[in-house]
Protein backbone atom coordinates (compact mmCIF):
# COMPACT_ATOMS: atom_id res chain seq x y z
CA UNK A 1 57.22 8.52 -7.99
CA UNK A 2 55.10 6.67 -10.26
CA UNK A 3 52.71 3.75 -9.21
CA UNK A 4 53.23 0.26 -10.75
CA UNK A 5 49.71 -0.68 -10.30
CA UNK A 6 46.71 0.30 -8.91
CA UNK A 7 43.97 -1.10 -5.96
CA UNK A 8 40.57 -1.18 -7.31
CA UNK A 9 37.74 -2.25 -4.50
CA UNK A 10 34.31 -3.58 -5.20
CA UNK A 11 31.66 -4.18 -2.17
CA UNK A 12 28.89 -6.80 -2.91
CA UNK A 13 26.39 -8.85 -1.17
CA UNK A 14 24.51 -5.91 -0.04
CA UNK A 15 27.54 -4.64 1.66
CA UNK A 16 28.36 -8.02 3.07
CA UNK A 17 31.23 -8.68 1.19
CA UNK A 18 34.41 -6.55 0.25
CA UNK A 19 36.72 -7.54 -2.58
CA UNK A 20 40.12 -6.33 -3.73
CA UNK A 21 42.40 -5.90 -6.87
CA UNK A 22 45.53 -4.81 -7.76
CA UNK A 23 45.99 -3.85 -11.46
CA UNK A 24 49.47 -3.47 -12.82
CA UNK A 25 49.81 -0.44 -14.74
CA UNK A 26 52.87 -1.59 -16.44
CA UNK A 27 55.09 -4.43 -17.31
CA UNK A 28 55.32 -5.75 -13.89
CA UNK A 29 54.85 -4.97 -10.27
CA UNK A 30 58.27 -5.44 -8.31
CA UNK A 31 56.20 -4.96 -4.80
CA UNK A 32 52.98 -4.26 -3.13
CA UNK A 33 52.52 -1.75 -0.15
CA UNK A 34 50.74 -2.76 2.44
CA UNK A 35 49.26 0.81 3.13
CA UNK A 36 48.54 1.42 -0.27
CA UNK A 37 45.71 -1.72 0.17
CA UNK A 38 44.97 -0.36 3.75
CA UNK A 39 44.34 3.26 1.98
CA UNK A 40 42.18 1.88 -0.88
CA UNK A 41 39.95 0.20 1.88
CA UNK A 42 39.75 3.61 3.88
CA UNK A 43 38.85 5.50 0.41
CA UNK A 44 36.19 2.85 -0.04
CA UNK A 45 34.91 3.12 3.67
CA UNK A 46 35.48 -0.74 3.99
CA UNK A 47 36.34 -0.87 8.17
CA UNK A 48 34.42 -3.85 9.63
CA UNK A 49 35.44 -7.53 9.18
CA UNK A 50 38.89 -6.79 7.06
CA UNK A 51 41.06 -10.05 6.64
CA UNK A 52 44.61 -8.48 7.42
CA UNK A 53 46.40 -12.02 7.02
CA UNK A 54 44.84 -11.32 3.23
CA UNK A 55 46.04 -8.61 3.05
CA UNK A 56 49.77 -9.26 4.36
CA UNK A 57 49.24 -12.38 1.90
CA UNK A 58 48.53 -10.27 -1.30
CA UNK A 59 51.39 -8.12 -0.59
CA UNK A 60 54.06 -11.17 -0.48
CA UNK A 61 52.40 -12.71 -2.88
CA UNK A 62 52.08 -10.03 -5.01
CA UNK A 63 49.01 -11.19 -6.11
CA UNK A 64 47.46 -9.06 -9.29
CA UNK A 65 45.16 -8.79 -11.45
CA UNK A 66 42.84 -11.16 -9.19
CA UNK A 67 39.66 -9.95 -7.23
CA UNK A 68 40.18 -11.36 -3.23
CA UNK A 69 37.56 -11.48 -0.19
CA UNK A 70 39.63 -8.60 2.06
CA UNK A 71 36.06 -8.50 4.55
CA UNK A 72 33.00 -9.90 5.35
CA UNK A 73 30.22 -8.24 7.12
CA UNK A 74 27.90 -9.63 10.01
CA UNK A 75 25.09 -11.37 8.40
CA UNK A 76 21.66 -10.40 10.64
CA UNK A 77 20.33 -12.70 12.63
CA UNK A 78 16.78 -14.49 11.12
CA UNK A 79 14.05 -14.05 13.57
CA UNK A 80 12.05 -15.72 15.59
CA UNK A 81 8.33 -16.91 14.39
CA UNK A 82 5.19 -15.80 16.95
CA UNK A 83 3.39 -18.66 17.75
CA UNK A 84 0.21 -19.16 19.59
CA UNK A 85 0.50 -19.93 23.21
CA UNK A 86 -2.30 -21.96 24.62
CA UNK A 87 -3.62 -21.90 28.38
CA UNK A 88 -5.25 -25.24 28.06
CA UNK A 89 -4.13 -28.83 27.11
CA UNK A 90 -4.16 -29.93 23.92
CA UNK A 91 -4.05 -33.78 24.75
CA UNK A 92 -7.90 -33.95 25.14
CA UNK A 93 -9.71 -36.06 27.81
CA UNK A 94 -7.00 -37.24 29.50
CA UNK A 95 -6.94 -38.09 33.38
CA UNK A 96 -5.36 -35.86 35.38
CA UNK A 97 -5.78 -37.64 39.01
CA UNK A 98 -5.04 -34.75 42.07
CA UNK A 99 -3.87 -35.05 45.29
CA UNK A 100 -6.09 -33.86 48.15
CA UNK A 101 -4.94 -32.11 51.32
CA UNK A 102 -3.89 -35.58 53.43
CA UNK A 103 -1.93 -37.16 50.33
CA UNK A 104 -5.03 -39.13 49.19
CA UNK A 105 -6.16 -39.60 45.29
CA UNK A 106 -9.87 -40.01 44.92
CA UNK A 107 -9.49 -42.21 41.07
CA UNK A 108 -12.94 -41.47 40.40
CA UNK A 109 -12.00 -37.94 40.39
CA UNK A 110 -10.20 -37.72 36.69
CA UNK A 111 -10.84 -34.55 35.90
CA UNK A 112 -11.24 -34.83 32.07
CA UNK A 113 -13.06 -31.64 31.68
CA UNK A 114 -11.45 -28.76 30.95
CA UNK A 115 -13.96 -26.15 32.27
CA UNK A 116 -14.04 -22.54 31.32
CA UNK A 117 -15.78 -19.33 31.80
CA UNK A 118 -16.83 -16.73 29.93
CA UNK A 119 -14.17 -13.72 29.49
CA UNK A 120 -11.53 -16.49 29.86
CA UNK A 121 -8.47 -16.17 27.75
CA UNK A 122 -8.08 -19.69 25.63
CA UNK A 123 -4.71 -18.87 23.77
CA UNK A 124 -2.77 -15.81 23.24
CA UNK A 125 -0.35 -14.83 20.44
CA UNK A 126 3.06 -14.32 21.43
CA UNK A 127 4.59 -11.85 18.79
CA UNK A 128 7.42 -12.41 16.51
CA UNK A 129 10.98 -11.75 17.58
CA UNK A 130 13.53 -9.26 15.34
CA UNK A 131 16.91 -11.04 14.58
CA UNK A 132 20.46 -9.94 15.75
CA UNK A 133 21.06 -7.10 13.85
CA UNK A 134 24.25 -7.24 11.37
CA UNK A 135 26.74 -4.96 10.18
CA UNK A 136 27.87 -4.45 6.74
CA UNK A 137 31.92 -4.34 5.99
CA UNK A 138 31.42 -0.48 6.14
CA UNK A 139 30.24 -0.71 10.04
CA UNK A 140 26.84 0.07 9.17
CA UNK A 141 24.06 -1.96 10.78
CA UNK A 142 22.32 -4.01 9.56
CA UNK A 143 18.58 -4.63 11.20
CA UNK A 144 17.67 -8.17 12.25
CA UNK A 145 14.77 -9.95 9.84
CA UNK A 146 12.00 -10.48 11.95
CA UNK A 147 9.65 -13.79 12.26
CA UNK A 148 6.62 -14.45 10.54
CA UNK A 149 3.57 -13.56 12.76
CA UNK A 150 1.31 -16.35 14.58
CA UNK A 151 -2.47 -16.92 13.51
CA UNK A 152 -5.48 -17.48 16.74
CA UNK A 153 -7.29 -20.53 15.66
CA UNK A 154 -11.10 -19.88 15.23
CA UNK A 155 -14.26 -22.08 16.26
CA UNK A 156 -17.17 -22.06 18.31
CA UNK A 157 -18.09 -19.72 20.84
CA UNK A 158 -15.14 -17.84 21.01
CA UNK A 159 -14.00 -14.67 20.34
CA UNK A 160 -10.81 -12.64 20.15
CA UNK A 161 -10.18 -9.60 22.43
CA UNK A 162 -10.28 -6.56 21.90
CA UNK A 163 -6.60 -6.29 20.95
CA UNK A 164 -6.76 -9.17 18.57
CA UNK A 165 -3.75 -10.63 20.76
CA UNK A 166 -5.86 -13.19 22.79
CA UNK A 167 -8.93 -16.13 22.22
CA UNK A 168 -11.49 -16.08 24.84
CA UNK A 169 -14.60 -18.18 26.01
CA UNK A 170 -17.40 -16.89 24.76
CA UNK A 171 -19.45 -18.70 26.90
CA UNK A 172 -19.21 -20.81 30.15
CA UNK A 173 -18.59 -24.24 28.82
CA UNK A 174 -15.57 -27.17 28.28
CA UNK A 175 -12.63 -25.89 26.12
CA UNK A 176 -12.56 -28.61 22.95
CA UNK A 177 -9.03 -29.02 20.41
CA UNK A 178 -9.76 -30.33 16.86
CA UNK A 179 -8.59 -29.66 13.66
CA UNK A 180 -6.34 -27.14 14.67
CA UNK A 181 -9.70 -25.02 15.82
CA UNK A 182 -10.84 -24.44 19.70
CA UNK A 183 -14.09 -24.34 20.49
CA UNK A 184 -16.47 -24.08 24.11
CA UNK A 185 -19.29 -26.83 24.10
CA UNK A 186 -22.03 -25.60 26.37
CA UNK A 187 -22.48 -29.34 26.92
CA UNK A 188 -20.80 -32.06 27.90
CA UNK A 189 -22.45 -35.39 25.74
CA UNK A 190 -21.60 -38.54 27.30
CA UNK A 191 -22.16 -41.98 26.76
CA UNK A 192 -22.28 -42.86 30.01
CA UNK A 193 -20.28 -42.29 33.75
CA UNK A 194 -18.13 -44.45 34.75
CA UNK A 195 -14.75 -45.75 35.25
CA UNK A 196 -13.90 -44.52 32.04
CA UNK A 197 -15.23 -40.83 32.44
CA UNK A 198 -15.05 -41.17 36.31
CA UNK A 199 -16.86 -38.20 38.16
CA UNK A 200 -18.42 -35.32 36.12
CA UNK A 201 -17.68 -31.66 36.97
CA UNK A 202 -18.66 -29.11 34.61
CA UNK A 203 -20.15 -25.89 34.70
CA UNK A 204 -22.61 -26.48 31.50
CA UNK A 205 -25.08 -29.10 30.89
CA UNK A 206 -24.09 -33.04 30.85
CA UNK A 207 -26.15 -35.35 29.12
CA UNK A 208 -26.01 -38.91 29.72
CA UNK A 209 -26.93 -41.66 26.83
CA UNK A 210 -26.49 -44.61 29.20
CA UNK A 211 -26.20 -45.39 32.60
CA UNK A 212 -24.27 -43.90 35.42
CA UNK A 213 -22.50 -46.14 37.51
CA UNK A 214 -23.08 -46.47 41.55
CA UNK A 215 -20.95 -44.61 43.45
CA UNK A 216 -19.93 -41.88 40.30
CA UNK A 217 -20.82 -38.19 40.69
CA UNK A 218 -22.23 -35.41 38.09
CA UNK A 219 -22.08 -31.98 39.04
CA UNK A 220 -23.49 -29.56 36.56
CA UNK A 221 -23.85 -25.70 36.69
CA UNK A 222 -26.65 -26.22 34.07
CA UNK A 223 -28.91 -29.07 33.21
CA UNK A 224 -28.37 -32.94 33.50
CA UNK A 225 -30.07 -35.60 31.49
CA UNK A 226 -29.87 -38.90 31.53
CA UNK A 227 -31.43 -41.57 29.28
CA UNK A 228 -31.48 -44.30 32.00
CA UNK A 229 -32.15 -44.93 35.42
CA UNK A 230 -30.06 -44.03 38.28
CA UNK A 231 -28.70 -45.67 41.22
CA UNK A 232 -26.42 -45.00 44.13
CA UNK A 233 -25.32 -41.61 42.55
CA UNK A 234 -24.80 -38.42 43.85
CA UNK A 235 -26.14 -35.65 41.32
CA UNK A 236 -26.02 -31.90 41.46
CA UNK A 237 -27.38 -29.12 39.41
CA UNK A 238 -27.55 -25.77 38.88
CA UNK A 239 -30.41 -25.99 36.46
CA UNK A 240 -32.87 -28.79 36.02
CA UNK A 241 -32.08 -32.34 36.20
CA UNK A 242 -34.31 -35.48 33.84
CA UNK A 243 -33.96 -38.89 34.12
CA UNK A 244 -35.50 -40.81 31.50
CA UNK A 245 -35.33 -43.99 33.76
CA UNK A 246 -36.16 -43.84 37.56
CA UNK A 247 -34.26 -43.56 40.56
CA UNK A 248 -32.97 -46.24 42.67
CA UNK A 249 -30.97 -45.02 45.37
CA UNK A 250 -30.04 -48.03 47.80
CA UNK A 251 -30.80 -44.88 50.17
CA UNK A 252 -27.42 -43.20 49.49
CA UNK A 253 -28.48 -41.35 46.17
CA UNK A 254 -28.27 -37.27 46.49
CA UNK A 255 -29.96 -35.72 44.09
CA UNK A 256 -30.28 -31.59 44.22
CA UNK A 257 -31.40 -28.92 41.65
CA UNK A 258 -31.08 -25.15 41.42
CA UNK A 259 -34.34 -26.54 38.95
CA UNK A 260 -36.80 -28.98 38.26
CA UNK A 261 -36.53 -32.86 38.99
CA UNK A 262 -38.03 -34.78 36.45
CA UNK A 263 -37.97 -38.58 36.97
CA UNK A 264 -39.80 -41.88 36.21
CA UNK A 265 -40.21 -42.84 39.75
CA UNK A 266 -37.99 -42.02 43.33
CA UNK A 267 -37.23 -45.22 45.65
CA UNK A 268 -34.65 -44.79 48.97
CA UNK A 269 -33.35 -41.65 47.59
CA UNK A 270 -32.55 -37.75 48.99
CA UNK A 271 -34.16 -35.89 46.26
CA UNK A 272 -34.16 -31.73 46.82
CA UNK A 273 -35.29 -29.17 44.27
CA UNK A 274 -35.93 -25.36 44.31
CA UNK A 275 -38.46 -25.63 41.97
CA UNK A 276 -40.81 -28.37 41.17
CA UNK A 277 -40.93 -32.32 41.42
CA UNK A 278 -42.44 -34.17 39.06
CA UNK A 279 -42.39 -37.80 39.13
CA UNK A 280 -44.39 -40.59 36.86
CA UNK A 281 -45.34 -43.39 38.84
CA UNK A 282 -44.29 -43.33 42.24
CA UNK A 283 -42.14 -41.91 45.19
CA UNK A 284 -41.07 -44.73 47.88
CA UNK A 285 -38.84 -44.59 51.03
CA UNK A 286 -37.42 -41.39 50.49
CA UNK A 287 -37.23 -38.00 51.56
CA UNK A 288 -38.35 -35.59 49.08
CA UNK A 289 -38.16 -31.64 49.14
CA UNK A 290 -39.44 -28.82 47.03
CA UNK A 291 -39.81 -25.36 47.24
CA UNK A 292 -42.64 -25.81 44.44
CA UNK A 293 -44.87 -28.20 44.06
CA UNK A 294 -44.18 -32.30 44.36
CA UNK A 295 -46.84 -33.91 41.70
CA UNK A 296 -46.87 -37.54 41.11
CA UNK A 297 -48.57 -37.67 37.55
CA UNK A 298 -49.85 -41.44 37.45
CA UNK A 299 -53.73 -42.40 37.67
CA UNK A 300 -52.07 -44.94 39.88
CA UNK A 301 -49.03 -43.11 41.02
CA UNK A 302 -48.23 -43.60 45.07
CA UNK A 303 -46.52 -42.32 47.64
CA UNK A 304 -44.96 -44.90 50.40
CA UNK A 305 -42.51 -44.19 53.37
CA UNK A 306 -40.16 -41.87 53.86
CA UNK A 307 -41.16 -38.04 53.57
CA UNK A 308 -42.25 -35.78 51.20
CA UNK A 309 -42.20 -32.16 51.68
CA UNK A 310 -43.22 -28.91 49.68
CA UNK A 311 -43.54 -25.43 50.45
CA UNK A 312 -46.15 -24.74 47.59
CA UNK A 313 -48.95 -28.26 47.30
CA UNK A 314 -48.09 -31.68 47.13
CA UNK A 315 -50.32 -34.25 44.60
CA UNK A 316 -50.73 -37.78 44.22
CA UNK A 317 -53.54 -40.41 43.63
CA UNK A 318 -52.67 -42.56 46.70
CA UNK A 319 -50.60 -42.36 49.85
CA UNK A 320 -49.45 -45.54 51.49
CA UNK A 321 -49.68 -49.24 50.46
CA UNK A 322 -52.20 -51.61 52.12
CA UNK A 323 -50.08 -54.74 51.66
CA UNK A 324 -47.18 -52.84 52.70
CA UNK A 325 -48.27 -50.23 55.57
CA UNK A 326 -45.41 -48.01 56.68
CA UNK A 327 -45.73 -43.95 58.04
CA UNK A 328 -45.55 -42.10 55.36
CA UNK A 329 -45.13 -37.88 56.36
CA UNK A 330 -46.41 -35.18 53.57
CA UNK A 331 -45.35 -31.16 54.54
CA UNK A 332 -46.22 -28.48 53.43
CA UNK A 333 -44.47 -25.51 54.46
CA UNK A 334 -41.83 -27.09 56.76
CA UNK A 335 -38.24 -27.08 54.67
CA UNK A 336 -35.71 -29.34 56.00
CA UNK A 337 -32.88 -27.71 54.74
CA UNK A 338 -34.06 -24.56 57.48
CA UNK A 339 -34.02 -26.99 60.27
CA UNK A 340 -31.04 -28.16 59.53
CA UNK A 341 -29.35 -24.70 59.14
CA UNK A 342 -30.22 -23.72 62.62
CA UNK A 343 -29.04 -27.02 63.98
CA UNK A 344 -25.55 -26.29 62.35
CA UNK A 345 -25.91 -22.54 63.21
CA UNK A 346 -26.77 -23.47 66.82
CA UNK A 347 -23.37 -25.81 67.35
CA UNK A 348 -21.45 -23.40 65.37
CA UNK A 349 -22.68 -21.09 68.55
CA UNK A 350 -21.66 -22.90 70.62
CA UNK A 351 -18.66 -23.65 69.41
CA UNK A 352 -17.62 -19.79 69.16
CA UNK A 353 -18.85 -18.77 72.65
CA UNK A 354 -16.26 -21.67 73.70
CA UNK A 355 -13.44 -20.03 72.11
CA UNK A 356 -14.74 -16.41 73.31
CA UNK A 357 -14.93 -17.63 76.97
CA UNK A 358 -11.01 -19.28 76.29
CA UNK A 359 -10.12 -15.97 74.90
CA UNK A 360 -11.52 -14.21 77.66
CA UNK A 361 -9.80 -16.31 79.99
CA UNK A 362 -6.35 -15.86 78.60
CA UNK A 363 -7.19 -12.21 78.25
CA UNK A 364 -8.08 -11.69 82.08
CA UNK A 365 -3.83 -13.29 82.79
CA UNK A 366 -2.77 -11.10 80.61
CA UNK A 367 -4.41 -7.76 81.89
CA UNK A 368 -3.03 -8.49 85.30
CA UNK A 369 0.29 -8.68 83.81
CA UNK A 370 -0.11 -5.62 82.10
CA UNK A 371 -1.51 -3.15 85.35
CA UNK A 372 1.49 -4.68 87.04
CA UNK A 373 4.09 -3.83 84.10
CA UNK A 374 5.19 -7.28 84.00
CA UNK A 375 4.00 -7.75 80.11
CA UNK A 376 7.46 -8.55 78.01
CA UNK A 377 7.34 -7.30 74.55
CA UNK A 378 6.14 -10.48 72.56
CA UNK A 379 3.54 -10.62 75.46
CA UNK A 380 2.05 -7.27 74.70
CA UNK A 381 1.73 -8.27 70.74
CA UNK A 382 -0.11 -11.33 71.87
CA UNK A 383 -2.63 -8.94 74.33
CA UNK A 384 -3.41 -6.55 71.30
CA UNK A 385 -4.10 -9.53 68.95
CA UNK A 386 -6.50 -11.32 71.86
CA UNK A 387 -8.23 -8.02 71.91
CA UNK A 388 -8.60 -8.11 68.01
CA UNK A 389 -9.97 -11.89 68.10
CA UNK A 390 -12.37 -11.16 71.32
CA UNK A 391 -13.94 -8.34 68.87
CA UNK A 392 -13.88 -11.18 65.60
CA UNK A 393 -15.61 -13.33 67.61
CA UNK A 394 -18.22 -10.90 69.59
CA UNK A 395 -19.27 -9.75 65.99
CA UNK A 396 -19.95 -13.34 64.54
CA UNK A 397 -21.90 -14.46 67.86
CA UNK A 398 -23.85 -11.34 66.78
CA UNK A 399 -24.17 -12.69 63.08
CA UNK A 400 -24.89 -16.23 64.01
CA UNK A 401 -27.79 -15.05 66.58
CA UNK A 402 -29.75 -13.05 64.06
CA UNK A 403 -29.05 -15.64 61.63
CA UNK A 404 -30.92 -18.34 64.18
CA UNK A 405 -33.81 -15.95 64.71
CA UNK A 406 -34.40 -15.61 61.49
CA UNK A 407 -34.02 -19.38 60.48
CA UNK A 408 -36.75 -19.61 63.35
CA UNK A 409 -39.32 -16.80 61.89
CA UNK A 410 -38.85 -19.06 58.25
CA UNK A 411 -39.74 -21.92 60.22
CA UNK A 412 -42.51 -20.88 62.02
CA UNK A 413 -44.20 -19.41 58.91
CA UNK A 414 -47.75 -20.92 58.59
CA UNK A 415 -48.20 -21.64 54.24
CA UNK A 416 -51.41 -21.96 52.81
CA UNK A 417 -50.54 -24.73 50.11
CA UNK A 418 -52.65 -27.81 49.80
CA UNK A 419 -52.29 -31.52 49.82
CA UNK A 420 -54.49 -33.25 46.91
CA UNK A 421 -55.16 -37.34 46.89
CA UNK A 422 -57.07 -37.85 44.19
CA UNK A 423 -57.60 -41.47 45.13
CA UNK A 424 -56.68 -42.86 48.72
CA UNK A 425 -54.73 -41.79 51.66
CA UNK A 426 -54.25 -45.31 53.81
CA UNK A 427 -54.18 -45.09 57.33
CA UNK A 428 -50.35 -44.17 58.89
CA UNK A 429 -50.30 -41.40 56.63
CA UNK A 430 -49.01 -38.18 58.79
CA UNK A 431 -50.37 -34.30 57.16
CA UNK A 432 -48.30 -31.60 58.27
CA UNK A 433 -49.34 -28.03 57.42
CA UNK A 434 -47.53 -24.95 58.86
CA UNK A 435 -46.88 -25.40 62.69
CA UNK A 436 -50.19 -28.09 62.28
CA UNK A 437 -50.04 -32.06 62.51
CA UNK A 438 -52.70 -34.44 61.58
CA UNK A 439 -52.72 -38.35 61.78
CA UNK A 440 -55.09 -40.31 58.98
CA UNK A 441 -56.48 -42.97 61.36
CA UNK A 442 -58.81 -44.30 58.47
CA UNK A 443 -58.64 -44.15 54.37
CA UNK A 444 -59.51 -40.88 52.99
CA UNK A 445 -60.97 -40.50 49.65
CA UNK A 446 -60.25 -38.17 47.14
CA UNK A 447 -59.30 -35.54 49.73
CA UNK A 448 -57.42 -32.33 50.18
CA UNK A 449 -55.85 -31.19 53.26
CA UNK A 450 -55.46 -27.09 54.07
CA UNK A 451 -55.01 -25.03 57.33
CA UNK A 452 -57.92 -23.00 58.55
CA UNK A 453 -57.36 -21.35 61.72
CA UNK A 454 -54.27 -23.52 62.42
CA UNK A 455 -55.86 -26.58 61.87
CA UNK A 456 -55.50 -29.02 59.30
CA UNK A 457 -59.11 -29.53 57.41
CA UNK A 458 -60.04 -31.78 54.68
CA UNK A 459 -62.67 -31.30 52.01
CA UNK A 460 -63.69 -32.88 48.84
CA UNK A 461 -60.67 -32.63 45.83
CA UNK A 462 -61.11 -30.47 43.34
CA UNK A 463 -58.95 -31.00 39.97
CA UNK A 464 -57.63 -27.15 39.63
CA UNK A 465 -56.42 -25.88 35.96
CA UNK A 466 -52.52 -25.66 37.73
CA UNK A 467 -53.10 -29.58 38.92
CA UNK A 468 -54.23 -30.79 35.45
CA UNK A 469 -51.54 -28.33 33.59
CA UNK A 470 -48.93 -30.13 35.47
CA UNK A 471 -50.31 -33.67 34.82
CA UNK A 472 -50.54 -32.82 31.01
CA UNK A 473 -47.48 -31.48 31.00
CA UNK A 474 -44.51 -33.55 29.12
């Protein structure tokens, strides 16, 4: 039987979209077949996303000489972009008050730095994601388009791993966000501390252009430096620490350096060091400490009250005032911070032989439990782990013993540094020298004090090159 038409099929779109036609091959067309449109689809290998109602609808219809959508394929899906993921905030110095363990906020405590080390990861990219794939109207698929890929910023002291994947501190230092670049700032520059910086905490150095207010804190792991003076501030540093201005501590002011301390003058403060000292004019009411030497550089720099101890030579032009006489104590070789160790190391003996002789005790119950076979089950756990602590606690009263004997060797060390007055050194004036004490009953001109034969001497001062490098030193 001859065909009245014919069912042409075209497939556009990139195989998206399927079309049909049915051409007449004579006069007219008295009816279309249903499977002859099915079997022109099949021929064309059109099986995904066919429109039957079309079809059916062509047929009664008879619909020729007409291209019709018969399918659509699945589009793919677009992907997602990568996009850099960043492990710090972006929002700058903003307050970010914490809760300590009993509930309480310290405001002063804002934490506005964002501190970093080195080897820390800044941002990392997170890759681009691949579409849904699609399928065209002949079933095949279709792969998913994927995202564009993310960028790292760039900047300062950073550096990209070794994968490219991740931005890391190159140094230790305070993350920074600007123009779309991060960067580590070895130092924190600010104009001064106060309620609107609150405390300090980083681990570079913090410079200070102003003041810092009483009561505020600056902790550094490198250098601080501050263009005024200081009161009732506590101050840390794990490098050196310069104050432009002096010190006026109200006699609450900590000051402490893994350094040098560098200042105009020290009055009712706690200054330590484990280097050097140096102060301009003078050092009143306060107790002083260096492991190097303490030098007050003034032709008329003094030293008044308090203490002032070194374990390397002490200098100054005068010690004590006339119009104001108070003791005033210069050490060398005596470091407070030792004496104070073995005072905590001594409690914290006793404290554990308390809780050894308590163990002991409960212990001794429990044993006679246990030869009798009355010990229940939870009983025995609670024997094994008393045996356990007993042992803890025998092997730190071991620790802490040789830790007190040798806090007491340090302390009993006899040093051979010297104390220089290059002026006067007024009467309540206490030497101490090693194990050795002296009293200054009367002034003492241009003196220095030593130990010979564990005895505290004095003899004529002498200006040494290391004395006058120090004094001519900026």
């Amino acid at each position: 039987m001859n065909k009245e038409y014919k069912v042409e099929v075209s497939i556009t779109q990139g195989g998206l979209l399927a079309s049909i036609r049915v051409v007449p091959l004579g006069d007219e067309v008295s009816s279309i077949s249903i499977s002859d449109l099915h079997e022109a689809l099949q021929d064309a290998g059109v099986t995904h996303g066919i429109r039957t109602e079309i079809l059916h609808q062509i047929a009664e219809e008879k619909s020729v000489n007409k291209w019709v959508t018969i399918a659509r394929g699945d589009q793919p899906g677009e992907g997602k972009d990568g996009y850099v993921l960043y492990r710090f905030s972006k929002d700058g110095l903003r307050a970010k008050l914490k809760e300590d363990g009993s509930g309480r906020v310290n405001i002063k405590d804002m934490n506005l730095i964002q501190n970093v080390a080195k080897g820390d990861i800044l941002c990392e990219l997170i890759p681009p994601e691949v579409g849904k794939s699609g399928l065209t109207v002949k079933g095949e698929e279709i792969l998913g388009k994927i995202g564009a890929p993310g960028k790292l910023p760039s900047g300062k002291n950073v550096e990209p791993s070794p994968d490219g994947n991740k931005l890391v501190a190159a140094i230790d230092g305070m993350v920074v966000w600007e123009d779309s670049g991060v960067s580590v700032d070895p130092v924190y520059i600010v104009d001064k501390v106060d309620s609107s910086t609150g405390n300090v905490r980083f681990n570079g150095s913090v410079v200070v252009n102003g003041e810092v207010g009483d009561g505020y804190e600056i902790h550094a792991q490198k250098d601080v430096t501050i263009a005024m003076s200081v009161g009732r501030v506590i101050i840390t540093s794990g490098g050196d620490i310069r104050i432009a201005g002096g010190i006026l501590g109200q006699e609450k002011a900590q000051l402490s350096a893994q350094g040098s301390i560098r200042a105009k003058f020290i009055q009712d403060a706690h200054v330590k060091a484990a280097k050097e000292i140096m102060v301009d004019d003078y050092i009143r009411n306060s107790e002083v400490y260096a492991a190097g030497p303490v030098v007050v550089k003034s032709p008329q720099g003094w030293i008044s009250g308090g203490s002032v101890s070194s374990e390397a030579w002490i200098y100054c032009h005068t010690i004590g005032l006339v119009a104001n006489p108070v003791d005033t104590k210069l050490t060398i070789g005596h470091n407070p911070a030792l004496l104070h160790d073995r005072e905590a190391c001594k409690q914290d003996l006793v404290n554990k032989i308390g809780d050894f002789l308590k163990l002991q005790s409960s212990l001794g119950k429990l044993r006679t439990m246990k030869a009798m076979g009355q010990l229940s089950r939870q009983q025995e756990e609670l024997y094994e782990k008393i045996l356990s602590a007993l042992e803890t606690v025998r092997h730190s009263l071991y620790a802490m013993d040789t830790r007190i004997h040798e806090l007491t060797d340090k302390i009993s060390m006899v040093f051979s540094g010297n104390i220089y007055i290059d002026g006067v050194a007024n009467e309540g004036t206490w030497i101490a020298i090693g194990n050795s004490f002296r009293e200054v009953r009367r002034p003492r001109v241009k003196t220095q004090f030593s130990l010979r034969d564990s005895e505290i001497v004095e003899a004529e001062f002498v200006m040494l090159p290391e004395i006058k490098e120090r004094l001519e030193s900026e």
